[in-house]
N, C-alpha and C. Protein backbone atom coordinates (compact mmCIF):
# COMPACT_ATOMS: atom_id res chain seq x y z
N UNK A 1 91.18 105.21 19.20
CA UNK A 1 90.80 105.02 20.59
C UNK A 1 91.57 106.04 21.43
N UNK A 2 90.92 106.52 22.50
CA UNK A 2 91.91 107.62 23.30
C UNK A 2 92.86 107.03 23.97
N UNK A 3 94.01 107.98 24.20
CA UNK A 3 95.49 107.07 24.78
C UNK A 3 94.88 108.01 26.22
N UNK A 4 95.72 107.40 27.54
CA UNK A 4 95.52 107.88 28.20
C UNK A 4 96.68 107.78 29.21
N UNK A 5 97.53 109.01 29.99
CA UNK A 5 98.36 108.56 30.74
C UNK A 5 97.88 108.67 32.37
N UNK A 6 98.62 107.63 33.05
CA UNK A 6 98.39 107.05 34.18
C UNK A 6 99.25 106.84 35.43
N UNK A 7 99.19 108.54 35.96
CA UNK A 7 99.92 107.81 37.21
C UNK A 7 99.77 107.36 38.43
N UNK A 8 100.35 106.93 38.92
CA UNK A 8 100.59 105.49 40.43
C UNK A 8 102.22 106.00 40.76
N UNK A 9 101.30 106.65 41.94
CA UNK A 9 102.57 106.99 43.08
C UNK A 9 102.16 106.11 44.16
N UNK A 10 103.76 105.12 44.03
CA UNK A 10 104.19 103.73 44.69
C UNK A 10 105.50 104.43 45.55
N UNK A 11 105.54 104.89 46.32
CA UNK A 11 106.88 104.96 47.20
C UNK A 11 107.79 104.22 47.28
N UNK A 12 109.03 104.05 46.60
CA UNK A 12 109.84 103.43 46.43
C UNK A 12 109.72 102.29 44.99
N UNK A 13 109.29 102.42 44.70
CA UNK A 13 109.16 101.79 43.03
C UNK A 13 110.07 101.60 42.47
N UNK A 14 111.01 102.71 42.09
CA UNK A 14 112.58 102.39 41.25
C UNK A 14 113.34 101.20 41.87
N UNK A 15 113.51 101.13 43.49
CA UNK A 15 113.86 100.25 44.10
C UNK A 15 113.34 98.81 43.62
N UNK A 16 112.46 98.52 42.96
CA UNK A 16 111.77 97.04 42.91
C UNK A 16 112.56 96.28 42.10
N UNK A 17 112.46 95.13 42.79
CA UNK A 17 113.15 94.54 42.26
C UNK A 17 112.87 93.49 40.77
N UNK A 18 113.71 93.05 39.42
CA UNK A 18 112.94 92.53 38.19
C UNK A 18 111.73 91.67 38.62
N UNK A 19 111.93 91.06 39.36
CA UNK A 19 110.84 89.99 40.04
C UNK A 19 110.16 90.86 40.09
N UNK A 20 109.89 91.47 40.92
CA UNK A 20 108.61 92.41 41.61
C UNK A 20 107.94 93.22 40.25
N UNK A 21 108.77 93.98 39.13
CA UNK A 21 108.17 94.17 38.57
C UNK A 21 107.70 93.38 37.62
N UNK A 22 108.23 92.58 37.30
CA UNK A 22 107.46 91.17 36.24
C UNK A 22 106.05 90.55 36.78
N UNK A 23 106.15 90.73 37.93
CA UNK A 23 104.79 90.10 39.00
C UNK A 23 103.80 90.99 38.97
N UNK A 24 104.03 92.45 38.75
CA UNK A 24 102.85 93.47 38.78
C UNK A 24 102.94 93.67 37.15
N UNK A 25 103.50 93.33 36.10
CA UNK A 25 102.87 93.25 34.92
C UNK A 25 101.94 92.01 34.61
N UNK A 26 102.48 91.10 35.34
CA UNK A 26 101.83 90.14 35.10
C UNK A 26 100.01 89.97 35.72
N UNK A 27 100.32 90.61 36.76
CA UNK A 27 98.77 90.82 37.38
C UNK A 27 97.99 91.61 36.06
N UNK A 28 99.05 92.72 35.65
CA UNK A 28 98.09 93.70 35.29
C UNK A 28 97.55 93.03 34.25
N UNK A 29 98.86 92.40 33.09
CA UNK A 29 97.88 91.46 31.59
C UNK A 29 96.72 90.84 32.42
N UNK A 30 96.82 89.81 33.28
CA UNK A 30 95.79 88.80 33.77
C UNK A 30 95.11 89.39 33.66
N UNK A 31 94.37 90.97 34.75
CA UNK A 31 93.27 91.58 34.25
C UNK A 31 93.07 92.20 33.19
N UNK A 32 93.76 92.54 32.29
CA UNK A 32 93.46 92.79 30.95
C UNK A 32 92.76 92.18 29.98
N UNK A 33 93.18 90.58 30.24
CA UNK A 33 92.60 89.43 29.64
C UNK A 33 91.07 89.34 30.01
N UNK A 34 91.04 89.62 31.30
CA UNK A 34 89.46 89.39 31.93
C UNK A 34 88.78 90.70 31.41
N UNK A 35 89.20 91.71 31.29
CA UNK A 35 88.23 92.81 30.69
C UNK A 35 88.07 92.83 29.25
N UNK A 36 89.12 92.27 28.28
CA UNK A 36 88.74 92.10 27.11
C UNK A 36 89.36 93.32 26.43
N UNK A 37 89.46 92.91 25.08
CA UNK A 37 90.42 93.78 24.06
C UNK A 37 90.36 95.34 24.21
N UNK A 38 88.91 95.79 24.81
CA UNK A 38 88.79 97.45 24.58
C UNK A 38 89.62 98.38 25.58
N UNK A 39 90.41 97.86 26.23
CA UNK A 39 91.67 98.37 26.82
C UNK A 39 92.86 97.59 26.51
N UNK A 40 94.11 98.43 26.29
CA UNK A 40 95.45 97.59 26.39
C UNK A 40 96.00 99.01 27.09
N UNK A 41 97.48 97.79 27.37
CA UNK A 41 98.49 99.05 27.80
C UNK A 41 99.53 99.14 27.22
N UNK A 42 99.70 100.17 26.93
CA UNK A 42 100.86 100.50 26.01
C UNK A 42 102.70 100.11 26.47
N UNK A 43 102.85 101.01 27.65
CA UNK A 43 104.11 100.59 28.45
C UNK A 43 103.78 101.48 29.34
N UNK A 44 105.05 101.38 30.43
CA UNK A 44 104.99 102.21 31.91
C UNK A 44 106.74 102.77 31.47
N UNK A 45 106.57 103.96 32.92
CA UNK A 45 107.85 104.31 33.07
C UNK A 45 108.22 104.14 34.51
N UNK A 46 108.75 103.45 35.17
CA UNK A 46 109.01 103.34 36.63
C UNK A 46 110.27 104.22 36.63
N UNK A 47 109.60 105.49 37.65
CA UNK A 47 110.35 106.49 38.42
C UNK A 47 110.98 105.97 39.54
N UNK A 48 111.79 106.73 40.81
CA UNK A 48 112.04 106.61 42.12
C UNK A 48 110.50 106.36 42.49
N UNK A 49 109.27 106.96 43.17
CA UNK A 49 107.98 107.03 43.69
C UNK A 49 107.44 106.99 42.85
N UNK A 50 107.19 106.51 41.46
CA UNK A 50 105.72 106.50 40.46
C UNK A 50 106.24 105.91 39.46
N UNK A 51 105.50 105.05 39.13
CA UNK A 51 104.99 104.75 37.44
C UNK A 51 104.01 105.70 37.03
N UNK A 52 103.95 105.78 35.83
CA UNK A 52 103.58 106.29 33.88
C UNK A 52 103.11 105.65 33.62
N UNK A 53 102.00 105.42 33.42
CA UNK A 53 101.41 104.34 32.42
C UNK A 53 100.50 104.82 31.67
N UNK A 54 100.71 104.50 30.25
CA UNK A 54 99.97 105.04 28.61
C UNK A 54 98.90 103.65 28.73
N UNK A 55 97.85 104.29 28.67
CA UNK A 55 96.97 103.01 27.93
C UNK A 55 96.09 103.35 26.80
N UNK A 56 95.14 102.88 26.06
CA UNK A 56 94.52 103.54 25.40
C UNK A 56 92.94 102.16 25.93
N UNK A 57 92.01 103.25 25.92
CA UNK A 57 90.84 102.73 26.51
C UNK A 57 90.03 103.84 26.05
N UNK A 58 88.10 103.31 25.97
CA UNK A 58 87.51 103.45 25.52
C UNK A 58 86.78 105.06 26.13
N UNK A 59 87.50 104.68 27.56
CA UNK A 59 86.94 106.29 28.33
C UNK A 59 87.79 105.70 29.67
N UNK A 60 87.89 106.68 30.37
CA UNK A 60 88.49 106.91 31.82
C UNK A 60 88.16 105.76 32.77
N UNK A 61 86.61 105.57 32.96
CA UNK A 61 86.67 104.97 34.11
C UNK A 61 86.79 103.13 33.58
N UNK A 62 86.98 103.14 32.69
CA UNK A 62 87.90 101.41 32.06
C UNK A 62 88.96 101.01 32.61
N UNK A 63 89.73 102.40 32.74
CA UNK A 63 91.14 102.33 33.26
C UNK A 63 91.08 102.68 34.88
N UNK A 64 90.41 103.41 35.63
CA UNK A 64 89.76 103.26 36.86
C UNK A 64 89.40 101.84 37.22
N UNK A 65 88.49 101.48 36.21
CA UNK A 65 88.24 99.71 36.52
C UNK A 65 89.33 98.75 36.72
N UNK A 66 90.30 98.70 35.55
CA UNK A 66 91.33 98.12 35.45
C UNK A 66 92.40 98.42 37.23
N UNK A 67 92.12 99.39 37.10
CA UNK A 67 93.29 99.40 38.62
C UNK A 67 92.50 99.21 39.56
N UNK A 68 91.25 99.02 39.95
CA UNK A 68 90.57 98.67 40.87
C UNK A 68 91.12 97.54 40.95
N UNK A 69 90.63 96.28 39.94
CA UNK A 69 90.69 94.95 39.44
C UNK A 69 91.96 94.32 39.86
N UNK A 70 93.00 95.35 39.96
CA UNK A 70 94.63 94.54 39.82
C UNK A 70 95.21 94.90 41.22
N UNK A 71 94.83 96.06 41.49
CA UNK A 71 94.72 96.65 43.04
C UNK A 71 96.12 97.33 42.79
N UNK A 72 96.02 98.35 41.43
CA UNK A 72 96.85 99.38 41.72
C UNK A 72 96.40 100.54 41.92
N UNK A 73 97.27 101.48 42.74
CA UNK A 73 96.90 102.92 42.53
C UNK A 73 96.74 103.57 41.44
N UNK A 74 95.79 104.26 40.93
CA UNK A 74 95.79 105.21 39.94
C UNK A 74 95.14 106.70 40.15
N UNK A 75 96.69 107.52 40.74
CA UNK A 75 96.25 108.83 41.33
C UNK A 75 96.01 109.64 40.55
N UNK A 76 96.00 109.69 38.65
CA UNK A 76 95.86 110.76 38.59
C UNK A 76 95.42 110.24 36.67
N UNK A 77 94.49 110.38 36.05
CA UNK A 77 94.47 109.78 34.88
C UNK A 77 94.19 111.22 33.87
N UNK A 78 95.11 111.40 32.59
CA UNK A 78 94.86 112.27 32.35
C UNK A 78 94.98 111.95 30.33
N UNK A 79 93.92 112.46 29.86
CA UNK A 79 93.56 112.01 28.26
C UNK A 79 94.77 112.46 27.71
N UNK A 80 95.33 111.71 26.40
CA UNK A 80 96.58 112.76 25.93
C UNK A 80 95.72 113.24 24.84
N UNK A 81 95.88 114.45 24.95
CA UNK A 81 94.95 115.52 23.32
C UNK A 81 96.51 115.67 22.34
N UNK A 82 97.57 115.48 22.33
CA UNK A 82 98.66 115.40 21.29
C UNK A 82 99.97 114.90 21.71
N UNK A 83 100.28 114.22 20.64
CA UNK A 83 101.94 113.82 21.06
C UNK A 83 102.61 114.72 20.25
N UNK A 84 103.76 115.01 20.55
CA UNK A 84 104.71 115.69 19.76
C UNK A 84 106.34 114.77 19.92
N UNK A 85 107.05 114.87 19.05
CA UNK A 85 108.22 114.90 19.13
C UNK A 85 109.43 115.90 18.35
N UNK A 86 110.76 115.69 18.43
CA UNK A 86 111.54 115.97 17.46
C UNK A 86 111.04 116.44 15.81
N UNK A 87 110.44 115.73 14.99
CA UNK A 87 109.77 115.99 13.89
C UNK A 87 108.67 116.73 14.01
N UNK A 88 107.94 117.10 15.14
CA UNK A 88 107.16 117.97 14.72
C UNK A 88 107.81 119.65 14.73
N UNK A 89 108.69 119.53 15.11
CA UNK A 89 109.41 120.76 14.86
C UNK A 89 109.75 121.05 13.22
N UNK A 90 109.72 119.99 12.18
CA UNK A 90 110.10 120.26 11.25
C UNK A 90 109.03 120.82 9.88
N UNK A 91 109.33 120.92 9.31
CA UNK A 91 108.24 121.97 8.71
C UNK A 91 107.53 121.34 7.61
């Protein structure tokens, strides 16, 4: 399935507090549940102004749907075509 990363520029985000972010994961599963298995999300990275978010979904506008649905921003969605790490340096 394609992974896809996802960002949401939230102004002031790093600032949030555990509550606050436990409450916007929690929205987000709820709609996850309502759209059904052909999207999940992988994890986020909360910056100072933005979350990261990896999902893997069936095409783009799933994950367009999904942030409609939960009423997050999603400014910028972009397919990942490769991961690399450390080991792929090795031969």
């Amino acid at each position: 399935m394609p992974q896809y990363v996802v960002e949401r520029d939230m102004p002031g985000v790093g600032q949030a507090s555990p509550a606050d972010l436990q409450g916007a994961a929690q929205k987000s599963c709820d709609v996850l549940r309502e759209m059904g298995p052909e999207i999940q999300w992988v994890h986020s990275y909360v910056t100072d102004d933005r979350i990261y978010c990896i999902y893997r979904a069936p095409d783009e506008q799933m994950i367009r749907d999904h942030a409609e649905k939960g009423g997050f921003p999603a400014n910028r969605i972009s397919q990942v075509r490769s991961v690399i790490d450390p080991t792929t340096a090795e031969a």
